[in-house]
N, C-alpha and C. Protein backbone atom coordinates (compact mmCIF):
# COMPACT_ATOMS: atom_id res chain seq x y z
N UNK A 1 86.37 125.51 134.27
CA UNK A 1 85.23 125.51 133.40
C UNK A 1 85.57 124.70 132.14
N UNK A 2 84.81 123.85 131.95
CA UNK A 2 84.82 123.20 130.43
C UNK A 2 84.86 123.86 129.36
N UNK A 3 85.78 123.71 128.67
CA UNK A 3 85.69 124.33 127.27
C UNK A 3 85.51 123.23 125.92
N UNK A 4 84.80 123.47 124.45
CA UNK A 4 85.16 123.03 123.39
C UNK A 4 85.49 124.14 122.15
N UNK A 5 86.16 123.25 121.33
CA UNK A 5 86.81 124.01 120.20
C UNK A 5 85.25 123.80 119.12
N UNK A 6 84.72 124.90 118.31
CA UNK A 6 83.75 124.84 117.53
C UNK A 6 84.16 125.36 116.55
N UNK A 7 83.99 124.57 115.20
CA UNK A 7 84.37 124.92 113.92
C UNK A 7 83.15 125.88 113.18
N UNK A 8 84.14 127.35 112.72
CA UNK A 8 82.78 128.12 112.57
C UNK A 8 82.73 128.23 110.60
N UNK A 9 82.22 127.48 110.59
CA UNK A 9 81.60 127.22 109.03
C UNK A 9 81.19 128.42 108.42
N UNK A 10 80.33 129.08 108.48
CA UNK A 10 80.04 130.25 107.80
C UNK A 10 80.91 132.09 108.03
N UNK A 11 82.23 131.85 108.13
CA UNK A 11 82.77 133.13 108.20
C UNK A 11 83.64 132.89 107.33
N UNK A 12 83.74 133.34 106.31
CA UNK A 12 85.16 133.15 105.49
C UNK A 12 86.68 133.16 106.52
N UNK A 13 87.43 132.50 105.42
CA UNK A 13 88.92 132.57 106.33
C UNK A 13 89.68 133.87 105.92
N UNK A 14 88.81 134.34 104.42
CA UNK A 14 90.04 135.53 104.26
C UNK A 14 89.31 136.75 104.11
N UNK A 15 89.35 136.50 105.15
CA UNK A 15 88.25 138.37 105.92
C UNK A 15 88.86 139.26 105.93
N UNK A 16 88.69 140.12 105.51
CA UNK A 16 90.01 141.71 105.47
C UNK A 16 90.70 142.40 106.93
N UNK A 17 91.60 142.69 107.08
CA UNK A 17 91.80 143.67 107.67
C UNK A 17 90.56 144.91 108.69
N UNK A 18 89.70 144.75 109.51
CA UNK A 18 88.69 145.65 109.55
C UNK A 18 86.94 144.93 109.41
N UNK A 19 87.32 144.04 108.69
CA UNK A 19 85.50 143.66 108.78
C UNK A 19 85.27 142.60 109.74
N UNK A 20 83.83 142.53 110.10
CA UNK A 20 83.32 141.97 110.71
C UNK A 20 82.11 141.12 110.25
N UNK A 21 81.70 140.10 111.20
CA UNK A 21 80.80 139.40 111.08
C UNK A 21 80.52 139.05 111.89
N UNK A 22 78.96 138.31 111.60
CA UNK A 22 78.33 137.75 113.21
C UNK A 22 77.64 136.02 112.95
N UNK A 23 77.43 135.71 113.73
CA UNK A 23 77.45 134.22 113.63
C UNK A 23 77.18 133.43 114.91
N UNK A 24 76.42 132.56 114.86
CA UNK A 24 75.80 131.82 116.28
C UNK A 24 76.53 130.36 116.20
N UNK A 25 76.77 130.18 117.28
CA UNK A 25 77.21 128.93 117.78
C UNK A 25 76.19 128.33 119.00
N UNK A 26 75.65 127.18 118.89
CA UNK A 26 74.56 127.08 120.39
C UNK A 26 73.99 128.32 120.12
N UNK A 27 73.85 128.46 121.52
CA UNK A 27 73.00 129.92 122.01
C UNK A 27 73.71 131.32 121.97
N UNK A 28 74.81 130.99 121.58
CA UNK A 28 76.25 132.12 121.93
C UNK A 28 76.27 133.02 120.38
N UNK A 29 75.79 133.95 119.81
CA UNK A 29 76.17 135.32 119.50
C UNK A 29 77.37 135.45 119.55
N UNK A 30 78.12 135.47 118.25
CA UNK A 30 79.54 135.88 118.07
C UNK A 30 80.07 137.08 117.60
N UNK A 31 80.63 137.50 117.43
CA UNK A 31 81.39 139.36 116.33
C UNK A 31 82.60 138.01 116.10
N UNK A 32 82.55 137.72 114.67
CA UNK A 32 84.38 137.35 114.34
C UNK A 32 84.69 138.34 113.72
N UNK A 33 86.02 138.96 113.63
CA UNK A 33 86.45 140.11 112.62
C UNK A 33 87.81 139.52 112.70
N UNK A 34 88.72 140.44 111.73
CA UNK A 34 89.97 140.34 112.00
C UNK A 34 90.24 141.66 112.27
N UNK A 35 91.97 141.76 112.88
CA UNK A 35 91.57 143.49 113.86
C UNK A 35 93.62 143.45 112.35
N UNK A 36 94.31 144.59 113.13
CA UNK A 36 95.58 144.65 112.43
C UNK A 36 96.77 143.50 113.21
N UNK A 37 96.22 143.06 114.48
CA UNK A 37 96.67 141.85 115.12
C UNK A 37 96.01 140.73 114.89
N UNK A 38 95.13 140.51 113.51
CA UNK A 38 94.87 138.75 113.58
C UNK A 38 92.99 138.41 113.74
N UNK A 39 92.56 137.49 113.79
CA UNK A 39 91.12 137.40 114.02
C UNK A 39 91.34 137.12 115.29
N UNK A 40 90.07 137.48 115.54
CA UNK A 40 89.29 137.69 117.02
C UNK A 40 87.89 137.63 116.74
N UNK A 41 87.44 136.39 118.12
CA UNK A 41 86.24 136.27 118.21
C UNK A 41 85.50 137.52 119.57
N UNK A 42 84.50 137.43 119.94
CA UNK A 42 83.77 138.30 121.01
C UNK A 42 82.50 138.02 120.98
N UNK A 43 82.03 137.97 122.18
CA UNK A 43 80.65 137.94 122.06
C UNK A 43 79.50 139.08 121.05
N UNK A 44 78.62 138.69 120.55
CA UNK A 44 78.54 139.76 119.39
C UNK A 44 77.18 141.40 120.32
N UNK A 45 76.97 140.94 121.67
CA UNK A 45 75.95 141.85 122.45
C UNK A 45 76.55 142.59 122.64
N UNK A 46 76.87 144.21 122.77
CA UNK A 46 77.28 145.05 123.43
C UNK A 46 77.18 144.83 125.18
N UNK A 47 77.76 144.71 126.21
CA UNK A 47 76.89 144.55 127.26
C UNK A 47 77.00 145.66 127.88
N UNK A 48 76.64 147.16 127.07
CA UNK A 48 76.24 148.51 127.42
C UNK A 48 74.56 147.93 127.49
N UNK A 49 74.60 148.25 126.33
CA UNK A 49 73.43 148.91 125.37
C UNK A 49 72.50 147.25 124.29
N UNK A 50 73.15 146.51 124.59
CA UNK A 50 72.71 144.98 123.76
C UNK A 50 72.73 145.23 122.45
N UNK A 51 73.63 146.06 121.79
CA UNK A 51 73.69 146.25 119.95
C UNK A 51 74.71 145.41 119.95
N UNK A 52 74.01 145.00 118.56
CA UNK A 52 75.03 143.86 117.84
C UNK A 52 75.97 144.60 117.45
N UNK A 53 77.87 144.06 118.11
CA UNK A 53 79.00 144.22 118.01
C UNK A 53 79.39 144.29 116.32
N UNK A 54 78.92 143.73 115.36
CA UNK A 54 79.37 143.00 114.09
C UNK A 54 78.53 143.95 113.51
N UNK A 55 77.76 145.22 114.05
CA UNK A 55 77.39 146.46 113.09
C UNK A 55 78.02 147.37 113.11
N UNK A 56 79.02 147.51 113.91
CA UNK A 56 80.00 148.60 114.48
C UNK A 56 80.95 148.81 113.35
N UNK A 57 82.20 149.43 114.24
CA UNK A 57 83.45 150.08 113.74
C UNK A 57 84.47 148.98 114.34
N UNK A 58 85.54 148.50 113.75
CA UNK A 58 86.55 148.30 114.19
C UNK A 58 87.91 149.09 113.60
N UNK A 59 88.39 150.06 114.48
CA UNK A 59 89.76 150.59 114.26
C UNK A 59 90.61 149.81 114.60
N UNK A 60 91.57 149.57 114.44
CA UNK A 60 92.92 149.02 115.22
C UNK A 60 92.64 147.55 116.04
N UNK A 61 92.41 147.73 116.76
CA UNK A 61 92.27 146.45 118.00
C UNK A 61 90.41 147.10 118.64
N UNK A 62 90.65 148.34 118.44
CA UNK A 62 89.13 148.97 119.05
C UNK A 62 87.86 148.65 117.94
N UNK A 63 86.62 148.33 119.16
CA UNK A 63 85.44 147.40 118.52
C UNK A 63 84.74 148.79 118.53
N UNK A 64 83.98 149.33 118.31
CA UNK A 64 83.12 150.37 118.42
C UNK A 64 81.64 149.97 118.21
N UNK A 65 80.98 150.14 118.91
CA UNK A 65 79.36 149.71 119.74
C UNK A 65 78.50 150.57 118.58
N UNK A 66 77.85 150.16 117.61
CA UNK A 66 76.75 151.11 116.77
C UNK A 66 75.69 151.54 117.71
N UNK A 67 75.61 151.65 118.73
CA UNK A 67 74.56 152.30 119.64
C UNK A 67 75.12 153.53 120.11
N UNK A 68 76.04 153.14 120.91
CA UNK A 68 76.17 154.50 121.93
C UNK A 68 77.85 154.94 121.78
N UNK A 69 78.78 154.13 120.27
CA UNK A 69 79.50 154.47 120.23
C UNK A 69 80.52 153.84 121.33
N UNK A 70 80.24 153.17 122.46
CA UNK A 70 81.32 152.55 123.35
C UNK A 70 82.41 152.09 122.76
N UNK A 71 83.47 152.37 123.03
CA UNK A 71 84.94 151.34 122.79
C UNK A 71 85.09 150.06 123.55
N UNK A 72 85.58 148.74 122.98
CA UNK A 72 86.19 147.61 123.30
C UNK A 72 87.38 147.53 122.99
N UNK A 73 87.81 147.15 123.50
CA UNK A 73 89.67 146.24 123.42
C UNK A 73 89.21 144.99 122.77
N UNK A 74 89.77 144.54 121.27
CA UNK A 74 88.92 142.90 120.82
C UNK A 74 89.91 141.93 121.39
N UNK A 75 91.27 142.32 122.10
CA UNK A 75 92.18 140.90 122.36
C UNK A 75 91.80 141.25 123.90
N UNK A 76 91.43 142.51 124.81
CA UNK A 76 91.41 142.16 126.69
C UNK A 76 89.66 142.26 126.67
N UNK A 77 88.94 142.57 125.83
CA UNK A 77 87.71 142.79 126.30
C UNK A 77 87.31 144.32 126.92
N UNK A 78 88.24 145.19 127.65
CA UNK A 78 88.13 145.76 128.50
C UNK A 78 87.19 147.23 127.67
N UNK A 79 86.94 148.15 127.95
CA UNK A 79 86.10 149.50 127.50
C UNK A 79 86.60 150.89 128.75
N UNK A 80 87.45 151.35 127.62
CA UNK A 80 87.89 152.34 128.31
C UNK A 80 87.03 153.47 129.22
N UNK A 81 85.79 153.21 128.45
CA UNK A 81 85.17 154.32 128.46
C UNK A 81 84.29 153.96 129.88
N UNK A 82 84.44 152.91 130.23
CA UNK A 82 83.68 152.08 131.54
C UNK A 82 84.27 151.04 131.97
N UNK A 83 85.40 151.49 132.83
CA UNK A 83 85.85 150.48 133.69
C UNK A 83 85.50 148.90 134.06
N UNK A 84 83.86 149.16 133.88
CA UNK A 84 83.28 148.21 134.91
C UNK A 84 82.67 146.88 133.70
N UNK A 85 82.69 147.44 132.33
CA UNK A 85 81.97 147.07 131.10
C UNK A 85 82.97 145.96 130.87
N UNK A 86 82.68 144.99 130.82
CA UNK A 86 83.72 144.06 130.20
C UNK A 86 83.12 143.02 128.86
N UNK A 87 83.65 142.96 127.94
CA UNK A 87 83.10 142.02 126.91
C UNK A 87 84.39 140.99 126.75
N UNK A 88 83.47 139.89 126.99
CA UNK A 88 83.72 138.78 126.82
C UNK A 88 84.47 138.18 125.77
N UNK A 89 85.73 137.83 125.29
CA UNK A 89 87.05 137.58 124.19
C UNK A 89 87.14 136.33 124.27
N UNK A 90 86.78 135.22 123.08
CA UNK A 90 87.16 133.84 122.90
C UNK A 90 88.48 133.51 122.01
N UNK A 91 89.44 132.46 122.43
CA UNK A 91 90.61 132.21 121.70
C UNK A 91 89.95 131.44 120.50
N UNK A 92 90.50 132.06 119.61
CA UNK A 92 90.20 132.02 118.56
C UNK A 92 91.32 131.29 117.09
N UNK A 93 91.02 130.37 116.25
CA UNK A 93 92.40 129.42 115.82
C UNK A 93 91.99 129.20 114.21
N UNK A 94 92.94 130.41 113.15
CA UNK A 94 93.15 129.57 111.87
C UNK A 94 94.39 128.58 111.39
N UNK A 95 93.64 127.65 110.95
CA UNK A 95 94.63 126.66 110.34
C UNK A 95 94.36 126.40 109.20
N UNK A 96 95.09 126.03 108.29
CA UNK A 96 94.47 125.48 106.86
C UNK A 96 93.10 125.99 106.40
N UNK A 97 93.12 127.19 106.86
CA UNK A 97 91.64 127.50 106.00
C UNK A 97 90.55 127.69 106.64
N UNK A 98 90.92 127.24 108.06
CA UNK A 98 89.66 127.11 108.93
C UNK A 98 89.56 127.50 110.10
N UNK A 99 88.29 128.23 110.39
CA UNK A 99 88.47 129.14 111.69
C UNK A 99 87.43 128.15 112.76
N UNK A 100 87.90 128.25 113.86
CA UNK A 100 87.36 127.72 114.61
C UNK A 100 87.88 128.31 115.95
N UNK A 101 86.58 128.78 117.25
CA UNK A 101 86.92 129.47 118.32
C UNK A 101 86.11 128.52 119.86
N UNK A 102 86.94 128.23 120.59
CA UNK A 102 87.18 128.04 121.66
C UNK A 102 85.57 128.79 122.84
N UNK A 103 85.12 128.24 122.96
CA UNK A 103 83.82 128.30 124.04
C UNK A 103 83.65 127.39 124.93
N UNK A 104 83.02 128.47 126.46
CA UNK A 104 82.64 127.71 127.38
C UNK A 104 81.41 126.43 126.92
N UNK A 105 82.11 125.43 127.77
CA UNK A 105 80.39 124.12 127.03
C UNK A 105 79.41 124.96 128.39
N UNK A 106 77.96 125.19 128.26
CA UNK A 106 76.83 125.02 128.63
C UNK A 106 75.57 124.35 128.53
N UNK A 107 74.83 124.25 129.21
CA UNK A 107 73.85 123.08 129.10
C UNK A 107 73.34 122.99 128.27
N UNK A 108 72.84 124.68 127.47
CA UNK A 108 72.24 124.62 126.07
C UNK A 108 73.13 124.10 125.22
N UNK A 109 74.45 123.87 125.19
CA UNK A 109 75.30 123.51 124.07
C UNK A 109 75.90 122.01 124.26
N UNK A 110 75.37 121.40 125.08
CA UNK A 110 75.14 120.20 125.61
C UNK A 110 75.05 119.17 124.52
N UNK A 111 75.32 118.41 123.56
CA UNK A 111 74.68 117.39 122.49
C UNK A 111 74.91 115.97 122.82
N UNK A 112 75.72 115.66 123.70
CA UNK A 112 76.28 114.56 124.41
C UNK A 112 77.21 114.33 122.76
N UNK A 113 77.63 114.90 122.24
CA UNK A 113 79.24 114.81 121.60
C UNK A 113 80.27 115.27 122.29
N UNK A 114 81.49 114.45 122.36
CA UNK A 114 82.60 114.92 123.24
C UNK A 114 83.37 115.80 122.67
N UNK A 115 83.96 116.87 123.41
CA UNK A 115 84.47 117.80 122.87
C UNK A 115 85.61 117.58 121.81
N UNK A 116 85.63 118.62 120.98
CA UNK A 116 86.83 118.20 119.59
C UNK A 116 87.86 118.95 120.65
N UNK A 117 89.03 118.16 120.02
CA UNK A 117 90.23 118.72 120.26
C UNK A 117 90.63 120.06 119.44
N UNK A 118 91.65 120.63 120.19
CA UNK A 118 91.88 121.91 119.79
C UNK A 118 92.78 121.45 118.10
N UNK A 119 91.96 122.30 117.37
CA UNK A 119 92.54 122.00 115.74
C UNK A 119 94.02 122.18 115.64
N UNK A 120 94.88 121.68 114.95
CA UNK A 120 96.06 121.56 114.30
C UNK A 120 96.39 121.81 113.22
């Protein structure tokens, strides 16, 4: 699958420990936070319940769903609480100040610009 690196302009770089935010790229719905291991991107839908991820709780590495309370893993995606629930985890890259995360290209995100290289 094709991937590009997208520079995400509106999230600060020095996000605390614990908070979150949300932010669109294309058509793609993001949660960036930083967890006690580092920032992490995720898709920002619950795919329980469709609540936005970036209203929740983040403990530790765990995303917590403002709907129904579900747990995420923000570095495997996985939800303890449902085996079968998986949310979607993009690699995610600060450098100098600047965050920028790694997405599948799709047709909606299509501009006929060639993909940036992964930042340095």
């Amino acid at each position: 699958m094709e991937e590009t690196w997208h520079e995400v302009l509106d999230v600060p770089d020095d996000l605390e420990v614990g908070q979150l935010v949300r932010t669109k790229i294309g058509p793609r719905r993001l949660c960036i936070g930083r967890s006690v291991n580092g920032f992490f991107a995720v898709d920002d839908d619950c795919p329980h319940a469709a609540g936005s991820l970036s209203e929740g709780l983040l403990d530790g590495v765990e995303l917590i769903c403002p709907v129904h309370a579900w747990v995420f893993n923000v570095e495997s995606g996985e939800c303890p609480d449902e085996p079968g629930c998986q949310l979607s985890v993009y690699e995610i890259a600060h450098r100098e100040g600047r965050l920028a995360v790694r997405l599948p290209v799709t047709p909606a995100s299509r501009d006929g610009a060639a993909p940036r290289p992964r930042p340095t």
